[in-house]
N, C-alpha and C. Protein backbone atom coordinates (compact mmCIF):
# COMPACT_ATOMS: atom_id res chain seq x y z
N UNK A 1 9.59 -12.60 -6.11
CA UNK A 1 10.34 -12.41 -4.89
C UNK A 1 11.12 -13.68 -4.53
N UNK A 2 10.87 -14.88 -5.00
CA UNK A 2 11.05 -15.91 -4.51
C UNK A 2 12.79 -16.17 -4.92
N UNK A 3 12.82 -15.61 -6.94
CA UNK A 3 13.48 -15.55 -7.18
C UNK A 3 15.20 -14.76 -5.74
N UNK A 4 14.68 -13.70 -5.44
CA UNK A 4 15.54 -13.21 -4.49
C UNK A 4 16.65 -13.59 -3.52
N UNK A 5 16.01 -14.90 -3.34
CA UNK A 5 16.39 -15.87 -2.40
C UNK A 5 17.79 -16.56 -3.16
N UNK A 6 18.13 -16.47 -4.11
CA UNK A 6 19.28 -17.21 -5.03
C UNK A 6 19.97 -16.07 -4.49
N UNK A 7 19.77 -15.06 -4.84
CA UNK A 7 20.86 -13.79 -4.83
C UNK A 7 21.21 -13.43 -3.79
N UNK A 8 20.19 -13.91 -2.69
CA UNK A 8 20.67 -13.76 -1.04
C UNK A 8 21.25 -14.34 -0.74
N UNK A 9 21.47 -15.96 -1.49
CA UNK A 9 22.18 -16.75 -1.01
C UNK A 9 21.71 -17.69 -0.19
N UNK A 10 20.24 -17.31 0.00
CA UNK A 10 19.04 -18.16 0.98
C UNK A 10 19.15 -19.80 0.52
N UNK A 11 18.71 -19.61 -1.20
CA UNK A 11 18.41 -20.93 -1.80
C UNK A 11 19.66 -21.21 -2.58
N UNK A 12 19.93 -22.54 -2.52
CA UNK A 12 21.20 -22.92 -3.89
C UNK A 12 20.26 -22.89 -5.24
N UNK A 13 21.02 -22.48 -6.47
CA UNK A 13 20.63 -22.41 -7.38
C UNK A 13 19.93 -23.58 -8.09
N UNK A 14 19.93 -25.21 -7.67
CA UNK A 14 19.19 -25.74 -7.70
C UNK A 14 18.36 -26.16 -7.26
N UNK A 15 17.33 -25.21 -6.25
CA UNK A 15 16.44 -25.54 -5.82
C UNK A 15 15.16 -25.06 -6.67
N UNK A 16 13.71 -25.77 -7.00
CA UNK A 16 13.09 -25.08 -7.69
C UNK A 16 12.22 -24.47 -6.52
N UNK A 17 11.53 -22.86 -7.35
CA UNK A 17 10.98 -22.47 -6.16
C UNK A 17 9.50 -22.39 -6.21
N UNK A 18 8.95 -23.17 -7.21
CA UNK A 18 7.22 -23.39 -7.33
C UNK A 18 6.78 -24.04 -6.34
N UNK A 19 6.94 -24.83 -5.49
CA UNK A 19 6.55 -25.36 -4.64
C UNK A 19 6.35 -24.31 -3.20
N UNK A 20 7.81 -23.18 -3.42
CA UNK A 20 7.87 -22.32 -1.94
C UNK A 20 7.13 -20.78 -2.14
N UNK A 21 7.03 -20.78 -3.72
CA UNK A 21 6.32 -19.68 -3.47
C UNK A 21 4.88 -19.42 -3.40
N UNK A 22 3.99 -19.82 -3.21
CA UNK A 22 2.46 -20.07 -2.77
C UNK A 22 2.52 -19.77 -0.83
N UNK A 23 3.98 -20.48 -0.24
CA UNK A 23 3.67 -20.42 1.50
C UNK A 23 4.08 -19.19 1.67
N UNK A 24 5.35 -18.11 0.48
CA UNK A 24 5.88 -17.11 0.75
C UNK A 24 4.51 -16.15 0.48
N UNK A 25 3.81 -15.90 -0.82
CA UNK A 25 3.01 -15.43 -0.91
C UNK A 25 1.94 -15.55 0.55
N UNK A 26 1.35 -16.29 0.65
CA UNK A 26 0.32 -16.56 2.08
C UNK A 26 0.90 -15.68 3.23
N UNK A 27 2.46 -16.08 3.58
CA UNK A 27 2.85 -15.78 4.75
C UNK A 27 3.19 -13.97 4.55
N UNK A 28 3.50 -13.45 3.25
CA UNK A 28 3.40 -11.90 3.00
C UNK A 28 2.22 -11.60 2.74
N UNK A 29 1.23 -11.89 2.41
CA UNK A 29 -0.15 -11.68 2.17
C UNK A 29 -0.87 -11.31 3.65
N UNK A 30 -0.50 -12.37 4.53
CA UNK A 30 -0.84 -12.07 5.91
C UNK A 30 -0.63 -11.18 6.52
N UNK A 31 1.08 -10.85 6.68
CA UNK A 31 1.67 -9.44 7.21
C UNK A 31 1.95 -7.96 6.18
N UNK A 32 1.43 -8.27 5.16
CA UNK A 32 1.14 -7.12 4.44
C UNK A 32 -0.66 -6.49 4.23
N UNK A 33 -1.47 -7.59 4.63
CA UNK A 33 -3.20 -7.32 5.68
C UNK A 33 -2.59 -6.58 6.23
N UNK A 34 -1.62 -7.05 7.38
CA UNK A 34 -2.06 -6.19 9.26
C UNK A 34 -1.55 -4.21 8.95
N UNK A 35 -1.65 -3.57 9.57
CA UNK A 35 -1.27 -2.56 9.80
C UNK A 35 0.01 -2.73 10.39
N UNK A 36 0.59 -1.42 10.29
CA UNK A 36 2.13 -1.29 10.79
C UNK A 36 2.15 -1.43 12.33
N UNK A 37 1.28 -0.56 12.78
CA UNK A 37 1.00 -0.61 14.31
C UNK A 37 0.76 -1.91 14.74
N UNK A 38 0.00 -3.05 13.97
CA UNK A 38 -0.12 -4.25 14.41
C UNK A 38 0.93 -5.34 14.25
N UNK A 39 2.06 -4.66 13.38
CA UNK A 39 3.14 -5.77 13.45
C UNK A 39 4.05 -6.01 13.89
N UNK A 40 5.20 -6.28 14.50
CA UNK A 40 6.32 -6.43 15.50
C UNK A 40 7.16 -6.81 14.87
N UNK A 41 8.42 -6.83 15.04
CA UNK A 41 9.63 -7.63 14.16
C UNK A 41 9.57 -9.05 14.60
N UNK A 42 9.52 -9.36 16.11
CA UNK A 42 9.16 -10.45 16.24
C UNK A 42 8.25 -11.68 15.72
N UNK A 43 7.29 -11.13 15.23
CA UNK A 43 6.10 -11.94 14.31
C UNK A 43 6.13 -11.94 13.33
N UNK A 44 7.11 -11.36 12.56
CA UNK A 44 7.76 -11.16 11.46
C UNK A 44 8.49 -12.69 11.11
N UNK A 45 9.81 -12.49 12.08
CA UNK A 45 10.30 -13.06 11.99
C UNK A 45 10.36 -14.77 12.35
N UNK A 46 9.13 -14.58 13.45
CA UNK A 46 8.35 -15.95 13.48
C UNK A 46 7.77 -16.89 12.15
N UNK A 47 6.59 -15.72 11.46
CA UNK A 47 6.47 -16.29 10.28
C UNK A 47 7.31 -16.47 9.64
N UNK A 48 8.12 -15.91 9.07
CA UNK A 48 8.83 -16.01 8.33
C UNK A 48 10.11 -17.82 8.67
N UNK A 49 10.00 -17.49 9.47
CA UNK A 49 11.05 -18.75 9.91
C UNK A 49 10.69 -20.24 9.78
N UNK A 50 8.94 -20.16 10.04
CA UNK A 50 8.32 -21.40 9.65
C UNK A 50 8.60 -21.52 7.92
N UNK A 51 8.30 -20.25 6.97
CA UNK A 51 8.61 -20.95 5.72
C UNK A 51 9.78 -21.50 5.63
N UNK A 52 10.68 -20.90 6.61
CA UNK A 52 12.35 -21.17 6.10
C UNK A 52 12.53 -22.57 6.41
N UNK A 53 11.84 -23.09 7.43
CA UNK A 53 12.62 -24.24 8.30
C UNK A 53 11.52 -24.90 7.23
N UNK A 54 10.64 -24.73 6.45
CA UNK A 54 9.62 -25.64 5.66
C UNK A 54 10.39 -26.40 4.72
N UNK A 55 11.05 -25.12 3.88
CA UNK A 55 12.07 -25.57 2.36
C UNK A 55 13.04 -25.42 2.62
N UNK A 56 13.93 -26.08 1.38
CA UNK A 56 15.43 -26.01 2.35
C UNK A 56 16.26 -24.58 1.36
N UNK A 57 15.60 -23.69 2.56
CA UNK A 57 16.43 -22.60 2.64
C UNK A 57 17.73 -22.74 3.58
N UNK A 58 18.74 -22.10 3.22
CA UNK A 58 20.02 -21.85 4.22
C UNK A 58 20.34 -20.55 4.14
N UNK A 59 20.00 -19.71 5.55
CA UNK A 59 20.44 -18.54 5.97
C UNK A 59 21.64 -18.55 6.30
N UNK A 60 22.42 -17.09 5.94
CA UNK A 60 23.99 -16.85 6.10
C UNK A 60 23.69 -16.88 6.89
N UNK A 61 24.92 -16.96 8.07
CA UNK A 61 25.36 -16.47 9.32
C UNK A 61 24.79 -14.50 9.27
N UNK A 62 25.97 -14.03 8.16
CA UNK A 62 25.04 -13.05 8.84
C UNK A 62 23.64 -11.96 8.52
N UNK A 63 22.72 -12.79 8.21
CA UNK A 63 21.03 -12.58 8.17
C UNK A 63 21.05 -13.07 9.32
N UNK A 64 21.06 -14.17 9.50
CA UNK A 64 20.68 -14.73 10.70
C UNK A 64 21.16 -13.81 12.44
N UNK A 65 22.55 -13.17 12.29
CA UNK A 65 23.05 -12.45 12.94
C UNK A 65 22.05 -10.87 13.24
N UNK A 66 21.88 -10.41 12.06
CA UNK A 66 21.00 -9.44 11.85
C UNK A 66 19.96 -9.49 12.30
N UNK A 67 18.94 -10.52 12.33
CA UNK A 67 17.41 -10.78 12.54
C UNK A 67 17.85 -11.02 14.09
N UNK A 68 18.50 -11.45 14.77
CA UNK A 68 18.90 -11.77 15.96
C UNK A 68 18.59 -10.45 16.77
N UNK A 69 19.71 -10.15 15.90
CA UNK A 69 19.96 -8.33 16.79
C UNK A 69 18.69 -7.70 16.86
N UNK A 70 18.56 -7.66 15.66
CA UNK A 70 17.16 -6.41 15.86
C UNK A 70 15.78 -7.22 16.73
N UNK A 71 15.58 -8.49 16.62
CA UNK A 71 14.75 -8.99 17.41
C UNK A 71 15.11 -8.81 18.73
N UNK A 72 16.04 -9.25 19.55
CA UNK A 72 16.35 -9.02 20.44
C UNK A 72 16.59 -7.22 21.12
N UNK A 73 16.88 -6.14 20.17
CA UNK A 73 16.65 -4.46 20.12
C UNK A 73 15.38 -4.44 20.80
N UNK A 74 13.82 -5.45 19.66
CA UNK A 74 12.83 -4.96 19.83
C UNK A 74 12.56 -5.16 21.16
N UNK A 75 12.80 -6.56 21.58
CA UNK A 75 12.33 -7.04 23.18
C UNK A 75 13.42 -6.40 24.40
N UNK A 76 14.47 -5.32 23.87
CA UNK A 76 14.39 -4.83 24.95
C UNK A 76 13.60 -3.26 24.81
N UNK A 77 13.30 -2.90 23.50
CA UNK A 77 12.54 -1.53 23.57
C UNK A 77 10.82 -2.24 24.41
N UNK A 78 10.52 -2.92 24.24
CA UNK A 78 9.29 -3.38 24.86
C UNK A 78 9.19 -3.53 26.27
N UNK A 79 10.51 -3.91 26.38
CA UNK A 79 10.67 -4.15 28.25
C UNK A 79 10.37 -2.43 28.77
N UNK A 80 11.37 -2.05 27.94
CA UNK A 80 11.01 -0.46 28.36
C UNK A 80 10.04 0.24 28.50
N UNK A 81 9.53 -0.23 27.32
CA UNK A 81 8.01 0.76 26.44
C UNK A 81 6.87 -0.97 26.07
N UNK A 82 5.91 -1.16 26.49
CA UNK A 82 5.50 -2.62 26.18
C UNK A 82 4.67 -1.99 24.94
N UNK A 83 4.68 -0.47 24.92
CA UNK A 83 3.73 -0.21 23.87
C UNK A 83 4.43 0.29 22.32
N UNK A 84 5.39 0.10 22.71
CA UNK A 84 6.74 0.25 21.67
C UNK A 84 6.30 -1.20 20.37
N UNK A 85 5.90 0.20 19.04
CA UNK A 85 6.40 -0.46 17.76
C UNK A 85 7.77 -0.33 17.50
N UNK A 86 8.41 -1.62 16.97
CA UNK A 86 9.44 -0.47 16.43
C UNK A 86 9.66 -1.09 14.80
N UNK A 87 8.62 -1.08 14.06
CA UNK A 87 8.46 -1.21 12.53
C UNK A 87 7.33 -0.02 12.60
N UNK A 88 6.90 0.09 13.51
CA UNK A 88 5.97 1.93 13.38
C UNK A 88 6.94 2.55 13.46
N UNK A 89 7.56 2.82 14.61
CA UNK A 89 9.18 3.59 14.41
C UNK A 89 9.45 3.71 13.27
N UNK A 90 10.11 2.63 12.79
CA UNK A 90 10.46 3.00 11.38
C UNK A 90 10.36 3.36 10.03
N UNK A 91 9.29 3.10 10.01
CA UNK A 91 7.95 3.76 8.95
C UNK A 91 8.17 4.24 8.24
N UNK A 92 8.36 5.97 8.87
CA UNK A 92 8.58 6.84 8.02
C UNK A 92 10.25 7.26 7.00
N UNK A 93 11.00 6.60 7.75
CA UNK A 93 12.24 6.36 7.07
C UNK A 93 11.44 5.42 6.06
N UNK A 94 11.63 4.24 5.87
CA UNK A 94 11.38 3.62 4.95
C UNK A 94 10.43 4.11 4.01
N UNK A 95 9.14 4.66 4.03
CA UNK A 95 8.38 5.29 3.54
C UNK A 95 8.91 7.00 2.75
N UNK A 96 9.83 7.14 3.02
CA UNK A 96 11.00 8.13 2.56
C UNK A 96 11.64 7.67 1.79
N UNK A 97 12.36 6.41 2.05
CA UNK A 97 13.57 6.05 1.19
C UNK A 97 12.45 5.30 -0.05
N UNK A 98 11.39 4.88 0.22
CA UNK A 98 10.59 4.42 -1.07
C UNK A 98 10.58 5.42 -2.13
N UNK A 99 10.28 6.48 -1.74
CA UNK A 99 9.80 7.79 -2.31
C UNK A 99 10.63 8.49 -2.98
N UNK A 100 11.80 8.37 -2.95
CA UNK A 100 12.82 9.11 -3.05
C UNK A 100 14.31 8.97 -3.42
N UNK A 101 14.39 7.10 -3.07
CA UNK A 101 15.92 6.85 -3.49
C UNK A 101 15.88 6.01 -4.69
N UNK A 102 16.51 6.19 -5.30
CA UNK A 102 17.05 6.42 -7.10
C UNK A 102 17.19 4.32 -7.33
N UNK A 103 17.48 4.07 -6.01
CA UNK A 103 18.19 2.01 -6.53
C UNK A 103 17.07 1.57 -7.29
N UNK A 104 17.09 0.62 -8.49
CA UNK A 104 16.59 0.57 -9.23
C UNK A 104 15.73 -0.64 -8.59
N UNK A 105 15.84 -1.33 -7.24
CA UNK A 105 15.41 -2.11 -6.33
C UNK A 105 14.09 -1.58 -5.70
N UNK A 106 14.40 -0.37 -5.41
CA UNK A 106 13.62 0.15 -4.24
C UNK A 106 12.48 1.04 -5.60
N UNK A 107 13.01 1.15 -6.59
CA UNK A 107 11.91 1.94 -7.69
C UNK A 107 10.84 0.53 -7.79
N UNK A 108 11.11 -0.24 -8.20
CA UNK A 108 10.55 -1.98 -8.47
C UNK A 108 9.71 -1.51 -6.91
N UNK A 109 10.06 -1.90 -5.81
CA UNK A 109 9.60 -2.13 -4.88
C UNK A 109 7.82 -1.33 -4.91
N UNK A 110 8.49 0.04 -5.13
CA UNK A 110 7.63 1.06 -4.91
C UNK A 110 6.56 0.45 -6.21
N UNK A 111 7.00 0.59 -6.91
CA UNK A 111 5.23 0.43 -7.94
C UNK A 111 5.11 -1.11 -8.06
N UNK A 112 5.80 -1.56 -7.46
CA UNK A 112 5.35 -2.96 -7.29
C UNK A 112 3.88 -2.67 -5.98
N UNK A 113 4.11 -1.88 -4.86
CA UNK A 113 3.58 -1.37 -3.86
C UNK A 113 2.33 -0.86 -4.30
N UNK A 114 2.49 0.11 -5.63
CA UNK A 114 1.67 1.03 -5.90
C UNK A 114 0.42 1.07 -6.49
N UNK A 115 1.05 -0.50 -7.44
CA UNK A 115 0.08 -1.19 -8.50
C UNK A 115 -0.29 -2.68 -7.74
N UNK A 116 -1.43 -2.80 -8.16
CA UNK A 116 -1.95 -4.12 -8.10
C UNK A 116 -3.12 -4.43 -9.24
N UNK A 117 -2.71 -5.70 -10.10
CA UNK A 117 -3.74 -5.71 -11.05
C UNK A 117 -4.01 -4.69 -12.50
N UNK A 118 -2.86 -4.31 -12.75
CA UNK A 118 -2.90 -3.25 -13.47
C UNK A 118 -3.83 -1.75 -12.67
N UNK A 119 -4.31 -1.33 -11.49
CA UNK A 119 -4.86 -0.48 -10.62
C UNK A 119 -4.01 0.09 -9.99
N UNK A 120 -4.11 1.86 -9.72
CA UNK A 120 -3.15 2.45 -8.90
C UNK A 120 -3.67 2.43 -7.54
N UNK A 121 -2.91 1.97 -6.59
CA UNK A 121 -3.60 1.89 -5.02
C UNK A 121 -3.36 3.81 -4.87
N UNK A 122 -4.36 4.58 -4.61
CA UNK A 122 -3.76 5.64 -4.07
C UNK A 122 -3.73 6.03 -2.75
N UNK A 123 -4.38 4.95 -2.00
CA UNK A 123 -4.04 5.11 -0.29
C UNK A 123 -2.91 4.48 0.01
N UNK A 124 -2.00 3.86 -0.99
CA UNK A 124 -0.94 3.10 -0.13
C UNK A 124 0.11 4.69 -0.89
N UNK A 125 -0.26 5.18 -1.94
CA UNK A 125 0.69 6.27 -1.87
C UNK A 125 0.33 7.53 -1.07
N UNK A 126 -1.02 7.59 -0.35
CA UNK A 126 -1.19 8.78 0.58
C UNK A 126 -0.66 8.09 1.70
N UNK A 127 -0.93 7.45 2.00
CA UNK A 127 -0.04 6.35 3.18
C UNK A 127 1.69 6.45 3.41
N UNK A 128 2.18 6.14 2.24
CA UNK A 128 3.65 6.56 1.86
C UNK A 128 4.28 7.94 1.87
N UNK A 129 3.06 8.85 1.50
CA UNK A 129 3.61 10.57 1.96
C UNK A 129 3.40 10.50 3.03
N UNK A 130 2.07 10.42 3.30
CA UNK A 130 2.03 10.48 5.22
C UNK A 130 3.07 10.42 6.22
N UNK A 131 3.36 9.29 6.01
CA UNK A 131 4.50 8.24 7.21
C UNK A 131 6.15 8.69 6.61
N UNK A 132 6.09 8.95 5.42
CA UNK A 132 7.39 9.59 5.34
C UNK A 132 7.11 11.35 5.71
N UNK A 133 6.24 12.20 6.04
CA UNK A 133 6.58 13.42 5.95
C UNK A 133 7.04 13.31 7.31
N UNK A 134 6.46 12.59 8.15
CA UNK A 134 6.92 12.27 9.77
C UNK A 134 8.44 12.06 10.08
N UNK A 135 9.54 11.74 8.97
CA UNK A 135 10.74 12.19 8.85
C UNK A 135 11.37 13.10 8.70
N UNK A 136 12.33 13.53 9.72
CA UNK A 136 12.94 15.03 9.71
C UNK A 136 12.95 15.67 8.40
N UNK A 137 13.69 14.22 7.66
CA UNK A 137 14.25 14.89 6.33
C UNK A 137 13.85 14.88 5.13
N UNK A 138 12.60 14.77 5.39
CA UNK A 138 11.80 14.62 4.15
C UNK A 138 10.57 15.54 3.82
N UNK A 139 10.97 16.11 2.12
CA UNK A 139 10.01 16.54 1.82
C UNK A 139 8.97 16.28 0.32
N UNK A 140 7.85 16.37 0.74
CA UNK A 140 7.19 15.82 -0.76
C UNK A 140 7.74 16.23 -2.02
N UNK A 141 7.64 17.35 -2.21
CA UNK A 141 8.42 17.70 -3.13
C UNK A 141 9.92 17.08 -3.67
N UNK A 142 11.00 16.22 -2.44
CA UNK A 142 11.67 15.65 -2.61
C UNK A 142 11.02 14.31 -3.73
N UNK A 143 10.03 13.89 -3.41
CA UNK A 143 9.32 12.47 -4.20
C UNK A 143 9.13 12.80 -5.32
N UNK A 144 9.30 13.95 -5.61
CA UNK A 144 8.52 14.46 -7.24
C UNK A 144 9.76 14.29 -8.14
N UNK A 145 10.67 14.61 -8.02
CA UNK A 145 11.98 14.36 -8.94
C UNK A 145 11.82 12.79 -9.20
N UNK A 146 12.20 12.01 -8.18
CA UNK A 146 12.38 10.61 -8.70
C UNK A 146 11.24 9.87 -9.46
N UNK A 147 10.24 10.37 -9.17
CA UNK A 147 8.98 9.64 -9.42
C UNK A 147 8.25 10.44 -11.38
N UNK A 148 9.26 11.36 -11.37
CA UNK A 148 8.83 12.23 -12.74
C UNK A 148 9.95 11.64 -13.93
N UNK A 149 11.02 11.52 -12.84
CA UNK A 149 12.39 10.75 -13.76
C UNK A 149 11.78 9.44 -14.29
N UNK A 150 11.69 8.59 -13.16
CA UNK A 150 10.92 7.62 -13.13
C UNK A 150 10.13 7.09 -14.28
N UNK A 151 9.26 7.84 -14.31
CA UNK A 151 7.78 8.21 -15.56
C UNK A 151 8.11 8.16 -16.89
N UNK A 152 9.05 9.31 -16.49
CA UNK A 152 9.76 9.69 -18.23
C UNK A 152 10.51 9.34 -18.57
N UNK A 153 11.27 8.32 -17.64
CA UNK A 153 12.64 7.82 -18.37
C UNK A 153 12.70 7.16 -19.38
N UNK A 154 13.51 6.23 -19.88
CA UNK A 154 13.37 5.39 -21.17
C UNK A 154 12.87 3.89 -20.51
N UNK A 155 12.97 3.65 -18.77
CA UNK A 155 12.48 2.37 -18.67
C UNK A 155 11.41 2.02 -18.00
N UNK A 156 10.87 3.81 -18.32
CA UNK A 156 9.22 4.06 -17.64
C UNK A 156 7.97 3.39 -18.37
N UNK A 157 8.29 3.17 -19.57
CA UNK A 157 7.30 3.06 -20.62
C UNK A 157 5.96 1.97 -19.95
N UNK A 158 6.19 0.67 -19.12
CA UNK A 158 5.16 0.33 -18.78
C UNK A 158 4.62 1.03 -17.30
N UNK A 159 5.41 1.57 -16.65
CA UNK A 159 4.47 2.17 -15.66
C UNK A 159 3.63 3.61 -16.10
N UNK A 160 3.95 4.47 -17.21
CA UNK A 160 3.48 5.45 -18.01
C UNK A 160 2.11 4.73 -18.54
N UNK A 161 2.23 3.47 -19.31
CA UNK A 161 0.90 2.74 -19.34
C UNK A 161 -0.31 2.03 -18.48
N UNK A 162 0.43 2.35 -17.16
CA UNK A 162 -0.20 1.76 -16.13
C UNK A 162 -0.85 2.91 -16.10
N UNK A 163 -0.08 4.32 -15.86
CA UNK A 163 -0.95 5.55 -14.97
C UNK A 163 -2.21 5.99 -16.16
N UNK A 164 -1.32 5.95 -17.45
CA UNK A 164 -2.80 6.13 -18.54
C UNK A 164 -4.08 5.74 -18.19
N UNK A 165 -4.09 4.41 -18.20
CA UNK A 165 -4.60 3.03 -18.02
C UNK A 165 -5.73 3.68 -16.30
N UNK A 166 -4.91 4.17 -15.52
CA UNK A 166 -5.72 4.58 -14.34
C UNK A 166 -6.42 5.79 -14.95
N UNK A 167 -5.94 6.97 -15.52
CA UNK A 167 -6.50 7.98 -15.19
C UNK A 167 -7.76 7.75 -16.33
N UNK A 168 -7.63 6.72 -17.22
CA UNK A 168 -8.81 6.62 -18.28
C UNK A 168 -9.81 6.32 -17.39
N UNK A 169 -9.85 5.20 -16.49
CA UNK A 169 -10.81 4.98 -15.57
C UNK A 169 -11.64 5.65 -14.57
N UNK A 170 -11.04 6.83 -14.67
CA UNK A 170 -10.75 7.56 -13.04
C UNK A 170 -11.70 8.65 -14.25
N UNK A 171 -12.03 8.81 -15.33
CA UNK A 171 -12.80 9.94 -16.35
C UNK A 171 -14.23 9.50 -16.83
């Protein structure tokens, strides 16, 4: 992930990033523990800002513009609602678009999500139907195309060895 940060434009290409990725890991390790209900964009973006201001990252103008906005969205949905998530809000979209959209980003994402340790998590994928069926526009059956393409494609071959690899265990 750390890598990412070149392509965002976060880090200049000569920065090395062994040193930053151990605080990135910790600081996603932390907010990927809490539950959705327990996290805020705001504390998000808190943590997150201590790694930034740690290494010398440089945020565009507009990330920085972006994280603004929506932080500032959240604290006025809270003024409104103090009991207002609004990364629960959004959940199930995202938990949809995991499931279902084809970018070869968001496929990575997902079994990056799915697997840990060569192991299939299967509550973070009952978790992922869950919170996406809670979207108008989504249906399971929608997840089955991408995720069969996925499997069988020609650049499935190590996640096909992953699911082997589970269901031998699982017998």
């Amino acid at each position: 992930m750390a890598e990412d940060y070149y392509a965002l434009d976060f880090l200049s290409p000569d920065v090395d990033v062994s040193p930053i990725v151990p605080a990135l890991r910790n600081f996603f390790d932390d907010a990927l523990s809490s539950t959705v209900s327990e996290l805020n964009f705001k504390t998000i973006v808190d943590g997150l800002g201590a790694v930034l201001y740690e290494y010398p990252f440089d945020v565009p103008a507009y990330y920085a513009l972006i994280l603004r906005s929506l932080t500032v969205l959240e604290g006025l949905a809270l003024y409104a609602d103090p009991n207002f998530k609004v990364l629960a809000a959004s959940y199930p979209y995202f938990a949809k678009r995991l499931l279902t959209d084809q970018n070869p980003y968001l496929r990575d994402a997902l079994i990056e999500l799915l697997f840990k340790d060569g192991r299939f998590r299967w509550n973070r994928l009952e978790n992922l139907l869950v919170q996406g069926r809670k979207d108008s526009d989504f249906a399971a059956k929608d997840a089955l195309q991408p995720v069969f393409k996925l499997l069988l494609g020609a650049d499935g071959e190590g996640l096909r060895t992953l699911v082997v690899k589970e269901a031998v265990k699982g017998c």
